[in-house]
PDB file of N, CA and C in Angstrom:
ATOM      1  N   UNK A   1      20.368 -18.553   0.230  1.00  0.00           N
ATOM      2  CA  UNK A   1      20.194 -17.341  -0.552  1.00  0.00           C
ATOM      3  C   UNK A   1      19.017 -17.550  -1.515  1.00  0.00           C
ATOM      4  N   UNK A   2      18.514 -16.496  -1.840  1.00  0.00           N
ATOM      5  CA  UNK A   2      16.779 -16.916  -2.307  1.00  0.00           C
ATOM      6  C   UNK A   2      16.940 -16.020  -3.827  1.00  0.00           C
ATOM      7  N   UNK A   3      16.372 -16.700  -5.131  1.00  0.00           N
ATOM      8  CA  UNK A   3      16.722 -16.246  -6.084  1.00  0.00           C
ATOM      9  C   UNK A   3      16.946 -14.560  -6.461  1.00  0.00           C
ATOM     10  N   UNK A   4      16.295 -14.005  -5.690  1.00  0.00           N
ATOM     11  CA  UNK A   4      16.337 -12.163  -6.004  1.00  0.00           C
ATOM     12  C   UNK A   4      17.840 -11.602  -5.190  1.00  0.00           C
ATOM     13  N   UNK A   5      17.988 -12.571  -4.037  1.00  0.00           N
ATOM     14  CA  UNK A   5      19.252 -12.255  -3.394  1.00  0.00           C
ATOM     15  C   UNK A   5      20.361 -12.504  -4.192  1.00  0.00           C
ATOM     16  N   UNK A   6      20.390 -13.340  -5.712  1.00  0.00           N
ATOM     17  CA  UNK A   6      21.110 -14.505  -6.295  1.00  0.00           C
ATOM     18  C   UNK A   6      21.428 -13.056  -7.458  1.00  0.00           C
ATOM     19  N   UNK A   7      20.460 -12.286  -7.355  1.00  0.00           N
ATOM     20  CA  UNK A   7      20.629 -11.388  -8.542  1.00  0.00           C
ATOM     21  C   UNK A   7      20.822 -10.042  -8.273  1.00  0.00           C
ATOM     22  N   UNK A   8      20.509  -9.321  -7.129  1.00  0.00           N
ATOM     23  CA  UNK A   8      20.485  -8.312  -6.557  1.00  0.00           C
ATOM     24  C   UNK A   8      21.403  -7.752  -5.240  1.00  0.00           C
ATOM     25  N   UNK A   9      22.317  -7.073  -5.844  1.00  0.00           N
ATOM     26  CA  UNK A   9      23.277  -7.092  -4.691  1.00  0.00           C
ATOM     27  C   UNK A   9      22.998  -6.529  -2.807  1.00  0.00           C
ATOM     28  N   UNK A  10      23.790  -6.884  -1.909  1.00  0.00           N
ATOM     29  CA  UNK A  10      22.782  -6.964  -0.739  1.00  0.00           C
ATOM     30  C   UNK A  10      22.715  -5.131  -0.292  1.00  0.00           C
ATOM     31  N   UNK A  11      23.362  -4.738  -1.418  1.00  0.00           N
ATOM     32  CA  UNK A  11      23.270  -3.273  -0.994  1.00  0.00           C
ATOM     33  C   UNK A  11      22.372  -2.152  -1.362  1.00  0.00           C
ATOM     34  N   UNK A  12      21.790  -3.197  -2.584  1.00  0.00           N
ATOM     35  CA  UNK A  12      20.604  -2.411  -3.670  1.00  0.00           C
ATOM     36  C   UNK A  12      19.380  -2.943  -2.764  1.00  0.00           C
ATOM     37  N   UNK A  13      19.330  -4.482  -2.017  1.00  0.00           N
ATOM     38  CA  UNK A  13      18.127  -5.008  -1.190  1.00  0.00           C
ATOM     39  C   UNK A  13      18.088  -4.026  -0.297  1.00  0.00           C
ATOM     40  N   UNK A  14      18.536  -3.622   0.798  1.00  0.00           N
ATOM     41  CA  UNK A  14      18.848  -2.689   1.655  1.00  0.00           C
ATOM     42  C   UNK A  14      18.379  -0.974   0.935  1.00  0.00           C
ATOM     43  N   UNK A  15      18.712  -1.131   0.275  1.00  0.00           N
ATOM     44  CA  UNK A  15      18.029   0.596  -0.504  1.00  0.00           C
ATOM     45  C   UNK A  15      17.073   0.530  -0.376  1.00  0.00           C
ATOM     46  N   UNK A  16      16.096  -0.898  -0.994  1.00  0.00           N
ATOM     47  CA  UNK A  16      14.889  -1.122  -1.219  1.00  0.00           C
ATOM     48  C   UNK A  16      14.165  -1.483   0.227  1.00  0.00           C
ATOM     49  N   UNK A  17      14.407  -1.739   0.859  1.00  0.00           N
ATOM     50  CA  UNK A  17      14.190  -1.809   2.226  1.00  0.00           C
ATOM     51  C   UNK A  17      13.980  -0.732   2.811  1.00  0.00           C
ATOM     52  N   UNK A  18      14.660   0.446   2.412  1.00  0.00           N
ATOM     53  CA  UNK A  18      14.574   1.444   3.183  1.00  0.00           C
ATOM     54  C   UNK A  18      13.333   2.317   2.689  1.00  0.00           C
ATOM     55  N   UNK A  19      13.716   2.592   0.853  1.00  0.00           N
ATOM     56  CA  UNK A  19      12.380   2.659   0.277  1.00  0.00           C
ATOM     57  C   UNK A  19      11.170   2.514   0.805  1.00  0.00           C
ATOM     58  N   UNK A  20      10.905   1.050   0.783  1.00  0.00           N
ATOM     59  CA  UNK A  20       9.494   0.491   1.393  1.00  0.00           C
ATOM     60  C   UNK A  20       9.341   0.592   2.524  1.00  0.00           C
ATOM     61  N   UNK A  21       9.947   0.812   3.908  1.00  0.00           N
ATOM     62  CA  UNK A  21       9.613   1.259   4.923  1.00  0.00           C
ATOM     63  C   UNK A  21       9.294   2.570   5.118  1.00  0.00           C
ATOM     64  N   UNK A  22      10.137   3.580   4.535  1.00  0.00           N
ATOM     65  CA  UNK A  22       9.675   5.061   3.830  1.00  0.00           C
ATOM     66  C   UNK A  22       7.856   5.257   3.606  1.00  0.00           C
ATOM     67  N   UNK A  23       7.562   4.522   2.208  1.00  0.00           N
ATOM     68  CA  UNK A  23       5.966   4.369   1.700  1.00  0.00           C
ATOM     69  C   UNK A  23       5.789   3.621   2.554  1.00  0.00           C
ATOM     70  N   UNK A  24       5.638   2.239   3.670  1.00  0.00           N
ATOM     71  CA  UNK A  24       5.146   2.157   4.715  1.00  0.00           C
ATOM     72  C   UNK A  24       4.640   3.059   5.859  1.00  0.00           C
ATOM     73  N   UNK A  25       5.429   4.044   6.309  1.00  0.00           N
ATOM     74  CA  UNK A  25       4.885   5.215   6.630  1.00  0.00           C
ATOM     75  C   UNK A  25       4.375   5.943   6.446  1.00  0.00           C
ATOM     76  N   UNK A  26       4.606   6.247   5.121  1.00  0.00           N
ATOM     77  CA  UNK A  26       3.407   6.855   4.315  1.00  0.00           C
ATOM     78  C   UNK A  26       1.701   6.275   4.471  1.00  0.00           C
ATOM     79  N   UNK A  27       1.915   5.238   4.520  1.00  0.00           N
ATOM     80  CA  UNK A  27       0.417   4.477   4.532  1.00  0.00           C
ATOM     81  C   UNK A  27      -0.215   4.188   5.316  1.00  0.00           C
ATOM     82  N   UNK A  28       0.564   4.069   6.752  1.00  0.00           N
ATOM     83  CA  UNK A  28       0.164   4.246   7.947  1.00  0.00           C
ATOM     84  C   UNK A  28      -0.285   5.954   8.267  1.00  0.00           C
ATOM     85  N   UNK A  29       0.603   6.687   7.992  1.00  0.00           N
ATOM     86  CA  UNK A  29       0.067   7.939   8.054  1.00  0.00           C
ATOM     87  C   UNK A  29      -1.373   8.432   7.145  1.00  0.00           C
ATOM     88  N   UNK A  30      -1.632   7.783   6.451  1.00  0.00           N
ATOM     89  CA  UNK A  30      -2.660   8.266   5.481  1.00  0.00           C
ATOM     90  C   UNK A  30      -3.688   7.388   6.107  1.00  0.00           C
ATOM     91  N   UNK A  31      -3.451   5.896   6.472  1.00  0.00           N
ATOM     92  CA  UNK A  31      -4.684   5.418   7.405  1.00  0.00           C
ATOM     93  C   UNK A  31      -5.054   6.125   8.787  1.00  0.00           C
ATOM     94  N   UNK A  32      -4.275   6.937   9.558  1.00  0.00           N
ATOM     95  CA  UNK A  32      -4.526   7.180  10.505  1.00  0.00           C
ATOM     96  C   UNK A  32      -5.461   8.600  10.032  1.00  0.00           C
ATOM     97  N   UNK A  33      -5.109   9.581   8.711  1.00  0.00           N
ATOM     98  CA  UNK A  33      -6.061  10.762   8.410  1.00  0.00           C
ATOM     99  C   UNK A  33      -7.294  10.146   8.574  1.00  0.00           C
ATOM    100  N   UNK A  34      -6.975   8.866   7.745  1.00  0.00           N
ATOM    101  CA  UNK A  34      -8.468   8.445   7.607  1.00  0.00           C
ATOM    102  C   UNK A  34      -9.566   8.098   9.088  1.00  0.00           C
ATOM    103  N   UNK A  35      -8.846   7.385   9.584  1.00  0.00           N
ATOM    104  CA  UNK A  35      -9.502   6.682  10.611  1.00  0.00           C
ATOM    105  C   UNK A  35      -9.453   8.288  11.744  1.00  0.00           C
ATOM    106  N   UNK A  36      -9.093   9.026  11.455  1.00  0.00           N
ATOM    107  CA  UNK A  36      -9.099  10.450  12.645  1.00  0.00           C
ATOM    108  C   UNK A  36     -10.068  11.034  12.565  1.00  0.00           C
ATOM    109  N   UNK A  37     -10.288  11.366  10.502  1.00  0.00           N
ATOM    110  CA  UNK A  37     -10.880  12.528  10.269  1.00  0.00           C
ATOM    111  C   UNK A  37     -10.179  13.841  10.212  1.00  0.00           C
ATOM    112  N   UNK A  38      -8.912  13.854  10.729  1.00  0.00           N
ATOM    113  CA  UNK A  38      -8.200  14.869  11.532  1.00  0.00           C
ATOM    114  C   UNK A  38      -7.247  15.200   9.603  1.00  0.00           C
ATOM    115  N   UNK A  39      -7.290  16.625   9.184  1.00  0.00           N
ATOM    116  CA  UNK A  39      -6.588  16.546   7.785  1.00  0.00           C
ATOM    117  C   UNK A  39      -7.217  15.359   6.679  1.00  0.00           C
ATOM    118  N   UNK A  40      -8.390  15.794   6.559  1.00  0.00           N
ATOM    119  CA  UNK A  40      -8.837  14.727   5.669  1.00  0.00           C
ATOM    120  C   UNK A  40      -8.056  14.282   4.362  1.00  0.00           C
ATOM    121  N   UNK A  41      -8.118  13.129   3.994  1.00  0.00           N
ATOM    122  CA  UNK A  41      -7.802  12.689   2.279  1.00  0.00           C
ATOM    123  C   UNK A  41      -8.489  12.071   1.580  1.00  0.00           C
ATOM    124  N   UNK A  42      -8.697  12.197   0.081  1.00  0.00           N
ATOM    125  CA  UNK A  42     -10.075  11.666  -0.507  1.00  0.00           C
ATOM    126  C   UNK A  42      -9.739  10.158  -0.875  1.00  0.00           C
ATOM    127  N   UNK A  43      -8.569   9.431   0.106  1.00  0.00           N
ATOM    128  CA  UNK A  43      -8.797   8.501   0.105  1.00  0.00           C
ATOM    129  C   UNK A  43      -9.921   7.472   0.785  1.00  0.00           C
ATOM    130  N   UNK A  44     -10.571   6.363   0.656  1.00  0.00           N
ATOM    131  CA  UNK A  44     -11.385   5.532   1.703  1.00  0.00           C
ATOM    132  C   UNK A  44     -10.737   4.943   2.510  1.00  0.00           C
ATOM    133  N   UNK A  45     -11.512   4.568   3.501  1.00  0.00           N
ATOM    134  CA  UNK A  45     -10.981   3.533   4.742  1.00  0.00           C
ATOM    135  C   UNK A  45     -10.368   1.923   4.138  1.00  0.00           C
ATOM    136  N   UNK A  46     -11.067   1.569   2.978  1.00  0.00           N
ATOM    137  CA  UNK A  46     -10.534   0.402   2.613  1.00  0.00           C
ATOM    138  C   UNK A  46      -9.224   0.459   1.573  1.00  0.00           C
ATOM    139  N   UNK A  47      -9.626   2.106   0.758  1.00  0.00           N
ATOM    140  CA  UNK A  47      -8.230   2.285   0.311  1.00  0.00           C
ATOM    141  C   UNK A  47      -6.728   2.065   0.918  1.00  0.00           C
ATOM    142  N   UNK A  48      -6.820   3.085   1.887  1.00  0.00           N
ATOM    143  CA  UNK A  48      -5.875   3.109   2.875  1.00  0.00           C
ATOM    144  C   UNK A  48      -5.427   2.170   3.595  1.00  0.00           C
ATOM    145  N   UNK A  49      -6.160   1.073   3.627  1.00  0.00           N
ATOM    146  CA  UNK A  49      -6.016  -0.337   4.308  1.00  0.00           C
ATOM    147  C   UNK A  49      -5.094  -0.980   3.303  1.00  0.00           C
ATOM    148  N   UNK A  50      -5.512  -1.107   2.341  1.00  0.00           N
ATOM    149  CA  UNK A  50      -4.744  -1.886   1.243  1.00  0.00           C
ATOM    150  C   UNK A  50      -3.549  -1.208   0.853  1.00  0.00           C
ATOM    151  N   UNK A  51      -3.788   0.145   0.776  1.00  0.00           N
ATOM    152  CA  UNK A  51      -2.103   0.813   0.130  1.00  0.00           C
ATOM    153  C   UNK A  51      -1.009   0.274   1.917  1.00  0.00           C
ATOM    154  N   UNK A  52      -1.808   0.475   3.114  1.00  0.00           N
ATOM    155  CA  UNK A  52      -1.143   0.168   3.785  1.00  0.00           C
ATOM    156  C   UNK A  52      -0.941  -1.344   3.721  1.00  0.00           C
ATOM    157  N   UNK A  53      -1.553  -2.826   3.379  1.00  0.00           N
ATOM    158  CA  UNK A  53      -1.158  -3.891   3.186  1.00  0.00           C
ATOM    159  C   UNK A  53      -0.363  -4.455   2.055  1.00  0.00           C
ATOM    160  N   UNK A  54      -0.092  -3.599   0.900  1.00  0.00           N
ATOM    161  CA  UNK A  54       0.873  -3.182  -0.046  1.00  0.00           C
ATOM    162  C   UNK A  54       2.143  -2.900   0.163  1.00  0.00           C
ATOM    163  N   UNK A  55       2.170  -2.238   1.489  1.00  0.00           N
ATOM    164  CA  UNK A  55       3.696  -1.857   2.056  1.00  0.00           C
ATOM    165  C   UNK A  55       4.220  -2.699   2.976  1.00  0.00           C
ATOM    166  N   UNK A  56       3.377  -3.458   3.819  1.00  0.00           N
ATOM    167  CA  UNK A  56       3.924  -3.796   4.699  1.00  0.00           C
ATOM    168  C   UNK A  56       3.993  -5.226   3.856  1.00  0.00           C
ATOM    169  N   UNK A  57       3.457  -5.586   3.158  1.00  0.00           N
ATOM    170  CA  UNK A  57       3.965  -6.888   2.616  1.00  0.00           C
ATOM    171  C   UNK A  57       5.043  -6.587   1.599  1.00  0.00           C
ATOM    172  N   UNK A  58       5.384  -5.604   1.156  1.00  0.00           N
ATOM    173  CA  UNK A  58       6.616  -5.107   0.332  1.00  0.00           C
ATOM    174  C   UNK A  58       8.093  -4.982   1.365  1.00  0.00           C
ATOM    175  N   UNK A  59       7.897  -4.653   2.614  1.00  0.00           N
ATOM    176  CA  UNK A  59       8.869  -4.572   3.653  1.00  0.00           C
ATOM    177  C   UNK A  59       9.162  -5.677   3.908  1.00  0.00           C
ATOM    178  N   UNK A  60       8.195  -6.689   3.966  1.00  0.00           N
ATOM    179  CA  UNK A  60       8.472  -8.026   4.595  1.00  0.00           C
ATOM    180  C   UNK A  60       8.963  -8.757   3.505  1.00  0.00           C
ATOM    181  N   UNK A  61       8.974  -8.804   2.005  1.00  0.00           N
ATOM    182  CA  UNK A  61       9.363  -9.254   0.821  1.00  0.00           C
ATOM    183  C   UNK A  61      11.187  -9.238   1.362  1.00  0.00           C
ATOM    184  N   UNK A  62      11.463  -7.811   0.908  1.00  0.00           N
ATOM    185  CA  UNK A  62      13.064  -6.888   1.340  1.00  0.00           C
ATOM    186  C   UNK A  62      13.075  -7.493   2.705  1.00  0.00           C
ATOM    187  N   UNK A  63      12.741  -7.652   3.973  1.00  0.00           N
ATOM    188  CA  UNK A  63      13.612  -8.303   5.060  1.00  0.00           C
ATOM    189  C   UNK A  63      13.947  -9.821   4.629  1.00  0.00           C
ATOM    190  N   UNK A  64      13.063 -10.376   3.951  1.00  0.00           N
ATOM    191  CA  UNK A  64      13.407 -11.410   3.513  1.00  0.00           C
ATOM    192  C   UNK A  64      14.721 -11.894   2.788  1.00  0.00           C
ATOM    193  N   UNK A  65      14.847 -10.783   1.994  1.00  0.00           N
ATOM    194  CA  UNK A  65      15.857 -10.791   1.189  1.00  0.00           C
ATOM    195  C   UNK A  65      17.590 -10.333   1.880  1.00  0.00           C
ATOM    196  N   UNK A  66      17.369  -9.667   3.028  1.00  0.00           N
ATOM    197  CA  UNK A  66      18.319  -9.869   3.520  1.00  0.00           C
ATOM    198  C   UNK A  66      19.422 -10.887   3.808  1.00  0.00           C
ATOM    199  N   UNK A  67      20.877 -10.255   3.452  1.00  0.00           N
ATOM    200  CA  UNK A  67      21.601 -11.876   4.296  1.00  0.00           C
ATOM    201  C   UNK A  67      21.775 -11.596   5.674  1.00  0.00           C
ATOM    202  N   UNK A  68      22.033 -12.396   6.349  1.00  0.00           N
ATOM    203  CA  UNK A  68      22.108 -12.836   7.870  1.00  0.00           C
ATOM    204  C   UNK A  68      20.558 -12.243   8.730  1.00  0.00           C
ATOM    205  N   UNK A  69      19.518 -12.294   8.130  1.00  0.00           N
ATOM    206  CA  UNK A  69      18.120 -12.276   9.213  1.00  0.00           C
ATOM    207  C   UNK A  69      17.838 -13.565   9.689  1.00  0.00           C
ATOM    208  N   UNK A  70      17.764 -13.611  11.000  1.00  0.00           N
ATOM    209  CA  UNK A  70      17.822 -15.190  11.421  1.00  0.00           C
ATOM    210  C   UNK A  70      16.180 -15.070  12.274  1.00  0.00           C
ATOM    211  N   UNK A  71      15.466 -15.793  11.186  1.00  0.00           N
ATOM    212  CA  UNK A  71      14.134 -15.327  11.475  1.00  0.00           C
ATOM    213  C   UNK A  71      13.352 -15.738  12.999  1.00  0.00           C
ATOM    214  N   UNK A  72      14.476 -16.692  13.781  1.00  0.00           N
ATOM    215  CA  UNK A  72      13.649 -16.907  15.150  1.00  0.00           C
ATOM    216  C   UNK A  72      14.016 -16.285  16.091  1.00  0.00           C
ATOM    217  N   UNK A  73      15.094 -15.124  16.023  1.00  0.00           N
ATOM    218  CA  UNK A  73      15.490 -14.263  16.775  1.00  0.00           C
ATOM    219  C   UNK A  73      14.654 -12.726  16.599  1.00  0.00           C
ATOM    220  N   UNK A  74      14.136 -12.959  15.318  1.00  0.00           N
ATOM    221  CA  UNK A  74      12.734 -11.500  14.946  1.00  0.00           C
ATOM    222  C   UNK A  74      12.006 -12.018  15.863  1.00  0.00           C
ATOM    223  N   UNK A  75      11.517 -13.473  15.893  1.00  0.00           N
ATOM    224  CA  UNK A  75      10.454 -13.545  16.435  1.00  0.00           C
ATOM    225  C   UNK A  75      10.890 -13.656  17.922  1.00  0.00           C
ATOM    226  N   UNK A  76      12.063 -13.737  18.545  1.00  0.00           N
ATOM    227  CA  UNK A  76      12.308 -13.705  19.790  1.00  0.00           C
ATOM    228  C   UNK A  76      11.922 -12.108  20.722  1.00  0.00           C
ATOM    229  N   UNK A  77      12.648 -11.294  19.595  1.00  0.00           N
ATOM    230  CA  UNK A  77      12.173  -9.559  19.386  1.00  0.00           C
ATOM    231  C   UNK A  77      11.206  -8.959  19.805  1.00  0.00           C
ATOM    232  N   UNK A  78       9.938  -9.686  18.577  1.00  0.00           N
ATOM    233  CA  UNK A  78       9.228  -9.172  18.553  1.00  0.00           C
ATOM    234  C   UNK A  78       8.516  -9.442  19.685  1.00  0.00           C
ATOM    235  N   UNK A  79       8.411 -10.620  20.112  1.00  0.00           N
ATOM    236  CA  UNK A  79       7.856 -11.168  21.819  1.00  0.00           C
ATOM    237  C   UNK A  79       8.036 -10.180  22.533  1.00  0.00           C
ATOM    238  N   UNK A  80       9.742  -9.815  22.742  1.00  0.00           N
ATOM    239  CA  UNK A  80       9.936  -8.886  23.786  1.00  0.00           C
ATOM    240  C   UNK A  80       9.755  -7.312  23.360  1.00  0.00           C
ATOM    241  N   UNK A  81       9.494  -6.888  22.446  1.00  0.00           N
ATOM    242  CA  UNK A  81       8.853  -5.669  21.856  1.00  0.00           C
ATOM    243  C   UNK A  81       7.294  -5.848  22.609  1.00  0.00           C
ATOM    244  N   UNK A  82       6.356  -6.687  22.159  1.00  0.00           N
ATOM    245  CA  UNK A  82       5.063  -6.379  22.490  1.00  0.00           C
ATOM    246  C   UNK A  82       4.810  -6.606  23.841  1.00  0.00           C
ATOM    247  N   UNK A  83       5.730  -7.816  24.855  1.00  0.00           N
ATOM    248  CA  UNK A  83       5.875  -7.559  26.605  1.00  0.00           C
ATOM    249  C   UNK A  83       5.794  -5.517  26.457  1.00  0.00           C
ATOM    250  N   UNK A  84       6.996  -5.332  25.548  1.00  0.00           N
ATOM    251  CA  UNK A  84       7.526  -4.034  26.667  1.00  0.00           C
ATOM    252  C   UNK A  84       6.175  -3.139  26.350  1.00  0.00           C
ATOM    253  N   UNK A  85       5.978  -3.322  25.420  1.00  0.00           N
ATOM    254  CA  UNK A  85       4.738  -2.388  24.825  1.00  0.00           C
ATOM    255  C   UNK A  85       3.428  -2.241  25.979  1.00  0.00           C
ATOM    256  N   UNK A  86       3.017  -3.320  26.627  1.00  0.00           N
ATOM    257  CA  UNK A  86       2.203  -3.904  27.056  1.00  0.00           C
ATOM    258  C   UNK A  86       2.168  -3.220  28.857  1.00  0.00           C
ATOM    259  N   UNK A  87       3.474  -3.146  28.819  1.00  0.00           N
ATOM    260  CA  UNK A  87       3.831  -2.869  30.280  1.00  0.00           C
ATOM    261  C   UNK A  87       3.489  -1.154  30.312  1.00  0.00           C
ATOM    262  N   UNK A  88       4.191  -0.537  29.098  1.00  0.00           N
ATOM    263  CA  UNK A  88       4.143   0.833  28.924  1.00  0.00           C
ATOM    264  C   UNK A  88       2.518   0.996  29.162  1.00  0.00           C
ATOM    265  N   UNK A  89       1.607   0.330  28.729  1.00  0.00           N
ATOM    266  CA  UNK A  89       0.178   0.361  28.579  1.00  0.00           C
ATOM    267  C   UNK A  89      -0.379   0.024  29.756  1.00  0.00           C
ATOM    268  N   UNK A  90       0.502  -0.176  30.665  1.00  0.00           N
ATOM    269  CA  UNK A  90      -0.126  -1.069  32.054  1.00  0.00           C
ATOM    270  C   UNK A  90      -0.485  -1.992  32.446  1.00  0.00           C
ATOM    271  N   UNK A  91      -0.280  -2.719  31.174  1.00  0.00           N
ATOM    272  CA  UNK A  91      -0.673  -4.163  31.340  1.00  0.00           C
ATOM    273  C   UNK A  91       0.744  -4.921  32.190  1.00  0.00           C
ATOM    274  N   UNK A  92       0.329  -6.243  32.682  1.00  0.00           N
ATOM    275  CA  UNK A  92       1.278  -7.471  32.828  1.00  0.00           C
ATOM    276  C   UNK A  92       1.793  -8.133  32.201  1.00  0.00           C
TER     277      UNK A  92
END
């Protein structure tokens, strides 16, 4: 258990988790105006990069903080997430 887990109950981590994946989307959506052109925002390309590297390192903070994430089974996941991805794309 990692000191914020020591202080923060696992139900308030989980709020916050959900939170930051919430504004994660947000930031992905606002990089993609950017990078489209499509609905402009007077944000920049490097803005939007960073509010989006702001979130996703805020998501990954909160999974951390989870109890029972058994981090070599994410990474077992995520392997088979980017196979399937790959196949959808036509790849091998």
């Amino acid at each position: 258990m990692t000191e914020i887990a020591e202080k923060v109950p696992q139900a308030e981590i989980l709020s916050q988790l959900a939170e930051e994946a919430c504004e994660l989307g947000h930031a992905a959506l606002k990089l993609r105006r950017v990078l489209t052109g499509e609905n402009p925002t007077p944000v920049t390309r490097d803005e939007a990069m960073a509010m989006l590297e702001e979130e996703l390192a805020d998501v990954d903070v909160c999974i951390c903080e989870v109890e029972g994430i058994r981090p070599a089974r994410m990474e077992r996941i995520k392997r088979e997430k980017r196979i399937r991805w790959l196949r959808r794309l036509g790849g091998d």
